[in-house]
Protein backbone atom coordinates (compact mmCIF):
# COMPACT_ATOMS: atom_id res chain seq x y z
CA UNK A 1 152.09 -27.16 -61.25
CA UNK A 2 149.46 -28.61 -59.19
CA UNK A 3 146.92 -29.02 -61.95
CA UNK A 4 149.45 -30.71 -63.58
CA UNK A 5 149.40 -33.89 -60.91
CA UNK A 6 145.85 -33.78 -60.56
CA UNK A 7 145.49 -34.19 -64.26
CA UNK A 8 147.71 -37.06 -64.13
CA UNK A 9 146.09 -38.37 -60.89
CA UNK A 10 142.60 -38.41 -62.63
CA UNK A 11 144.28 -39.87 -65.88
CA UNK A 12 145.56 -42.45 -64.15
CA UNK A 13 142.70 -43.33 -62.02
CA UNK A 14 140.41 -43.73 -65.70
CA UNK A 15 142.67 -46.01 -67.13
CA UNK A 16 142.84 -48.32 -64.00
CA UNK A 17 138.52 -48.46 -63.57
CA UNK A 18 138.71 -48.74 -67.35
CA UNK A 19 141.52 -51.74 -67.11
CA UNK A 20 139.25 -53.27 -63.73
CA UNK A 21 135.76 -53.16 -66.17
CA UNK A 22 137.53 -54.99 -68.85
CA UNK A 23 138.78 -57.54 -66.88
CA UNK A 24 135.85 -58.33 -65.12
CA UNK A 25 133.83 -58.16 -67.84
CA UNK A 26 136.58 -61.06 -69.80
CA UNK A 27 137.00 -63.30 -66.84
CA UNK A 28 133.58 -63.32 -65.33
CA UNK A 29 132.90 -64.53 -61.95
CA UNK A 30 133.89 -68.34 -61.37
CA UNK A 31 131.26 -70.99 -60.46
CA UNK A 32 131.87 -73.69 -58.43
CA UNK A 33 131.58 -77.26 -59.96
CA UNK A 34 130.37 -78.60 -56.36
CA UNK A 35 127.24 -75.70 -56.30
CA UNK A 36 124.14 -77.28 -55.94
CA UNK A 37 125.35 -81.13 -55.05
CA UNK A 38 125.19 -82.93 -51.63
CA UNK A 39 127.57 -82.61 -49.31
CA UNK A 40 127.32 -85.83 -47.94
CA UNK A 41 125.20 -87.81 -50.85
CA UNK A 42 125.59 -91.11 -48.39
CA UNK A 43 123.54 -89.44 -45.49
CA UNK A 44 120.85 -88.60 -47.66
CA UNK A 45 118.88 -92.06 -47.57
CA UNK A 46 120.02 -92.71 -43.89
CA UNK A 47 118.84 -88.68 -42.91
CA UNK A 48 115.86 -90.56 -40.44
CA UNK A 49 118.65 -92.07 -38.17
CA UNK A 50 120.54 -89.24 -37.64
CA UNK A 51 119.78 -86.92 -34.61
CA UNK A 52 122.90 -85.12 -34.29
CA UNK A 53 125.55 -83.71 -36.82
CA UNK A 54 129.01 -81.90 -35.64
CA UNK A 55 130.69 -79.84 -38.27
CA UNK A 56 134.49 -78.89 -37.79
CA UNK A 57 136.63 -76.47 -39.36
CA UNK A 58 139.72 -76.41 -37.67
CA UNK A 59 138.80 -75.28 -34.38
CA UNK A 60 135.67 -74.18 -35.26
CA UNK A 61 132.55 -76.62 -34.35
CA UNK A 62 128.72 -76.37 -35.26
CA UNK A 63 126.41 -78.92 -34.19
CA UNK A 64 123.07 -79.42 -35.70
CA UNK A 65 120.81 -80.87 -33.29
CA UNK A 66 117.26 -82.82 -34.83
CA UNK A 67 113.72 -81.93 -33.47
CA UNK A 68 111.53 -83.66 -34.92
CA UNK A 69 111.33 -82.88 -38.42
CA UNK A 70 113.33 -79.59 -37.53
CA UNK A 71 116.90 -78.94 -37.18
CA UNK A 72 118.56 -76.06 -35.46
């Protein structure tokens, strides 16, 4: 009786990586139409006058500080 639900286990289990491959292999990953472009095209020609930049994500905050040509 056991081999019974392990057959049916393993059966089961092939049919849903089989299912998974196909359905990966049909929807492909999605790219995003923003990769690769500015995030703020209007700083770009104004990037000498900035010294400091604060980033916020809800109550997250990162601040990139300029050194010189350097930013950290």
């Amino acid at each position: 009786m056991q081999h019974k639900g392990l057959i049916s286990l393993v059966a089961v289990t092939v049919v849903a990586v089989g299912l998974a491959a196909v359905l990966a292999r049909t929807t492909g990953p999605q790219s995003d139409p923003l990769a690769g472009k500015p995030v703020l095209p209007e700083v770009s020609s104004r990037l000498g006058d900035v010294g400091r930049m604060a980033l916020v994500h809800g109550d997250q905050k990162t601040t990139l500080v300029r050194d010189g040509e350097k930013w950290s």
